[in-house]
Each structure stands twice: as structure tokens, then as C-alpha cells.
N, C-alpha and C. Protein backbone atom coordinates (compact mmCIF):
# COMPACT_ATOMS: atom_id res chain seq x y z
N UNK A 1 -2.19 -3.57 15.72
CA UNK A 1 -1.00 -3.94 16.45
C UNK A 1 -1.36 -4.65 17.75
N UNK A 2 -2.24 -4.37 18.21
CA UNK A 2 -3.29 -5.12 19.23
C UNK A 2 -3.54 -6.19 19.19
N UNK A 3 -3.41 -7.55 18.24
CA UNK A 3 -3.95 -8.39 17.77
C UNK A 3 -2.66 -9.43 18.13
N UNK A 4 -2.79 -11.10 18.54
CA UNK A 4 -1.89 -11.43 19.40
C UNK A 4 -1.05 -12.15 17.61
N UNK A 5 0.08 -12.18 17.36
CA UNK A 5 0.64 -13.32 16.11
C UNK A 5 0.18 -14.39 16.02
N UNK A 6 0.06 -14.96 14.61
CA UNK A 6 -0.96 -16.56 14.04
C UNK A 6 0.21 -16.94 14.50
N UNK A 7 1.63 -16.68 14.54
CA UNK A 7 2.30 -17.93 14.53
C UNK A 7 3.38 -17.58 15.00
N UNK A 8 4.43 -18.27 15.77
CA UNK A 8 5.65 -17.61 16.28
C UNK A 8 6.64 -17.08 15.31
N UNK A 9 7.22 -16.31 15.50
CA UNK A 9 8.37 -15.38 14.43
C UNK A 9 9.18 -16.38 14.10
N UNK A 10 9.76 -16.82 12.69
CA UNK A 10 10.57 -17.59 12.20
C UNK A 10 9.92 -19.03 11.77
N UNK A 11 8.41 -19.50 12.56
CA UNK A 11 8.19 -20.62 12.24
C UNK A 11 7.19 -21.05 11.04
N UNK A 12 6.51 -19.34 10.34
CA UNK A 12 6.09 -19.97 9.26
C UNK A 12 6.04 -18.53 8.48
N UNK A 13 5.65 -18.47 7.18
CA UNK A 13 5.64 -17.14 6.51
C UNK A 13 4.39 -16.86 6.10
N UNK A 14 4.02 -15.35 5.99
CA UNK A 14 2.65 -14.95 5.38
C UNK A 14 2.68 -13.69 4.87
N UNK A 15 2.44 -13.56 3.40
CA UNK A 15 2.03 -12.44 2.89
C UNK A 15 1.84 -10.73 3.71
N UNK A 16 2.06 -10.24 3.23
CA UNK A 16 1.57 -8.98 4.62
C UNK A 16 1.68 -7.75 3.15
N UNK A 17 0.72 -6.82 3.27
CA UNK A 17 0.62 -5.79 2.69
C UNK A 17 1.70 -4.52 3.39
N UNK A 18 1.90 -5.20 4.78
CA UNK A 18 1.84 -3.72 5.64
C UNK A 18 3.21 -3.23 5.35
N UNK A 19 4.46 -3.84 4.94
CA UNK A 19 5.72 -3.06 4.07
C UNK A 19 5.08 -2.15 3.27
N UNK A 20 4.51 -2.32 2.09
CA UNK A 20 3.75 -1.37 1.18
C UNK A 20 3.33 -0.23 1.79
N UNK A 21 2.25 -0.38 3.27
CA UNK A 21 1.91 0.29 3.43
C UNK A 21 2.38 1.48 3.84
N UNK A 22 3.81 0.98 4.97
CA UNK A 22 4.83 1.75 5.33
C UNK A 22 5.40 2.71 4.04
N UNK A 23 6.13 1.42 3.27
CA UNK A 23 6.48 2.40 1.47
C UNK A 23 5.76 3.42 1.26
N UNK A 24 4.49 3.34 1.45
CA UNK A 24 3.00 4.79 0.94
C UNK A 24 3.24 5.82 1.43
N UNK A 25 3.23 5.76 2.58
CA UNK A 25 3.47 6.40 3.92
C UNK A 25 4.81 7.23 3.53
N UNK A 26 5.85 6.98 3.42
CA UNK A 26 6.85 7.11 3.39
C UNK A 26 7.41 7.99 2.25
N UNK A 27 6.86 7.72 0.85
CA UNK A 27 6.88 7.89 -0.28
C UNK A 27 6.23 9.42 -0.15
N UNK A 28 4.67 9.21 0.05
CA UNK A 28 4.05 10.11 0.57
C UNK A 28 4.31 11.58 1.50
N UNK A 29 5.31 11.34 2.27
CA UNK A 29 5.47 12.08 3.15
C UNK A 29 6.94 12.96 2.19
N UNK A 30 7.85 12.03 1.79
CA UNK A 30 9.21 12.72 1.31
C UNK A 30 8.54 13.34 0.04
N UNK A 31 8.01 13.03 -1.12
CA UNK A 31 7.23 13.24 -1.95
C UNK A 31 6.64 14.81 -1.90
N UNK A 32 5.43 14.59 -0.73
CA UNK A 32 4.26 15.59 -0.91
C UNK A 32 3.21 15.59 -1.56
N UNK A 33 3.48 14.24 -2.29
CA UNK A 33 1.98 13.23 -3.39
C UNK A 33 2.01 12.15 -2.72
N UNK A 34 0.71 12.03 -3.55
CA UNK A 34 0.04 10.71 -3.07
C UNK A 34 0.86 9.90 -3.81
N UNK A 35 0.59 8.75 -3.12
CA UNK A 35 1.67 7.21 -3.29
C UNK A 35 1.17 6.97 -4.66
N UNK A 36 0.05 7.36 -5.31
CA UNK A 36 -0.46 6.63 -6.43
C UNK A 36 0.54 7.70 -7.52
N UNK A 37 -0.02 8.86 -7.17
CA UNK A 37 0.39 9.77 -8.09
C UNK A 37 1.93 9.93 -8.31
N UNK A 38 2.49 9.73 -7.69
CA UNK A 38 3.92 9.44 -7.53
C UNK A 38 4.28 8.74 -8.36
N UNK A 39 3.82 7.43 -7.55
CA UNK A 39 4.06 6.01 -8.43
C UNK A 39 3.99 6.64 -10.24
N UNK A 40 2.43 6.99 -10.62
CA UNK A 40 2.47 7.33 -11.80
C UNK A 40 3.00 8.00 -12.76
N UNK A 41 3.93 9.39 -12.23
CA UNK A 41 4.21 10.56 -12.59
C UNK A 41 5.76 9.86 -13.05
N UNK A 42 6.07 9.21 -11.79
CA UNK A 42 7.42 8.88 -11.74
C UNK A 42 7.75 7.54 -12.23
N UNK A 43 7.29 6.61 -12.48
CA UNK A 43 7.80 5.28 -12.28
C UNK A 43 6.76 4.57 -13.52
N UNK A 44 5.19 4.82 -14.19
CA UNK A 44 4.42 4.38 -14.89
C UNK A 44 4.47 5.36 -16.07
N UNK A 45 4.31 6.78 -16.06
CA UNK A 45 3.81 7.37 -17.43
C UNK A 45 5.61 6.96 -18.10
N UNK A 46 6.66 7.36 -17.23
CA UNK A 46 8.01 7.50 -18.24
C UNK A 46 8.34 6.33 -19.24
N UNK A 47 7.61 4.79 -18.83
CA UNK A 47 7.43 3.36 -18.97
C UNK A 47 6.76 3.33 -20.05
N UNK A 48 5.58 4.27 -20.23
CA UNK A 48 4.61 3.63 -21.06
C UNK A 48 3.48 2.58 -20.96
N UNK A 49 3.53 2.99 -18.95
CA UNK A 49 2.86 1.78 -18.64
C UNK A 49 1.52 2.16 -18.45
N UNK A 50 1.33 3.13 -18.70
CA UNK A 50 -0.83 4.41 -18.11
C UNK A 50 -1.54 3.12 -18.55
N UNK A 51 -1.52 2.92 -20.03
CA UNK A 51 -2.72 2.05 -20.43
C UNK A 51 -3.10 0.65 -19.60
N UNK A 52 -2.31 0.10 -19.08
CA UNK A 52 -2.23 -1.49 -18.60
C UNK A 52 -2.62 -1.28 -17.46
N UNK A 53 -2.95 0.50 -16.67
CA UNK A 53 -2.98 0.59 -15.24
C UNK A 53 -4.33 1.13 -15.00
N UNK A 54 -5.16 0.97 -14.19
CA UNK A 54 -6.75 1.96 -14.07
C UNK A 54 -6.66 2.20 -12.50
N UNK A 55 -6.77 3.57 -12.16
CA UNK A 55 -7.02 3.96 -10.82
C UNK A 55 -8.12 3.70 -10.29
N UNK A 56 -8.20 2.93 -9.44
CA UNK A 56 -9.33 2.42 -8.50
C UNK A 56 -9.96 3.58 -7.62
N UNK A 57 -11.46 3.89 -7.78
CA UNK A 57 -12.08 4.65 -6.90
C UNK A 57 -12.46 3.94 -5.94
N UNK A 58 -11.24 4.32 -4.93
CA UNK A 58 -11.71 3.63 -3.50
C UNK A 58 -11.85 4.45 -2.45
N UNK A 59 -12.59 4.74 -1.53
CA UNK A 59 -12.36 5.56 -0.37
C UNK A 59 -11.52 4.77 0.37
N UNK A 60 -10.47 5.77 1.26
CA UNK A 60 -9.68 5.02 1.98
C UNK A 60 -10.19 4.22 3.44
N UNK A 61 -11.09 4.40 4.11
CA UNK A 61 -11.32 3.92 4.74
C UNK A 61 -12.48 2.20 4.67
N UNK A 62 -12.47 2.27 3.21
CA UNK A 62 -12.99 0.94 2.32
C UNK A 62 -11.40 0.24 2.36
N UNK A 63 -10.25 0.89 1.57
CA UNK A 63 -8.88 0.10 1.89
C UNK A 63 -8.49 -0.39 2.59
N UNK A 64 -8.84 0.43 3.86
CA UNK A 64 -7.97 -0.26 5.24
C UNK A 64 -8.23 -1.48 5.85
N UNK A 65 -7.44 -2.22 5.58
CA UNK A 65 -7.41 -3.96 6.16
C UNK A 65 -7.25 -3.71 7.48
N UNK A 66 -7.84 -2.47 8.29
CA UNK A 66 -7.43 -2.72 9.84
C UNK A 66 -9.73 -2.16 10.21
N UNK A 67 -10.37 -1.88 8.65
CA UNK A 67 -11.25 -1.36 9.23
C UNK A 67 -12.58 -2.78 9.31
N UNK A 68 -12.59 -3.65 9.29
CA UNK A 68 -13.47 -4.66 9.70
C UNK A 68 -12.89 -4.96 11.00
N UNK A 69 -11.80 -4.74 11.83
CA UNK A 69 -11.63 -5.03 13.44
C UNK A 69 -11.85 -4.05 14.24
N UNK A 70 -12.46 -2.68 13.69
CA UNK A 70 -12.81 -1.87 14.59
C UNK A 70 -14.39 -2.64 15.06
């Protein structure tokens, strides 16, 4: 949050993960599961979607797009 904006608000658009991340967060907290497991329990196995999906072994602090600016 420290970091100054590429570009003034309104004058151009860019991708951003960090909604999602909020969603995780969020999901997570009302939940009491993890955002993945959630996601899966609730929204992928009822689908039929397990096979098309593989859980990534990631440590979270490998995830965080904020940990190469420390």
C-alpha cells in the first residue's frame, strides 16, 4: 500500500489480483475454511469439476505478490 500508483485513477486499467484476494480473506473468515477448500467443497465437487482442477503446493509466503518488495 506503500507503493506510489503507475497511473492516475480513471486514466488507464490493469489487472489486479487484490479483489480475489480480499474475496479469500473474506470467504475465509465467514466460512472458517480455507478459500480453496471452500471453493471446492462448495462450488467444484457439486459441478463435477475435481478432475479439471489440481491443488497447487504452494507455501503462502511463495504466493504473496507483496513478498519480492520486502
Amino acid at each position: 500500500m506503500g507503493q506510489p500508483l503507475q497511473f492516475a485513477p480513471g486514466e488507464r486499467r490493469a489487472y489486479s489480483n487484490l479483489g480475489y484476494m480480499i474475496l479469500g480473506l473474506v470467504v475465509e473468515r465467514a466460512s472458517g475454511q480455507g478459500y480453496y477448500d471452500f471453493c471446492e467443497q462448495h462450488i467444484l465437487q457439486p459441478r463435477g469439476l475435481m478432475k479439471d482442477v489440481r491443488r497447487l503446493r504452494v507455501r503462502p509466503e511463495e504466493a504473496d505478490p507483496r513478498a519480492g518488495t520486502r
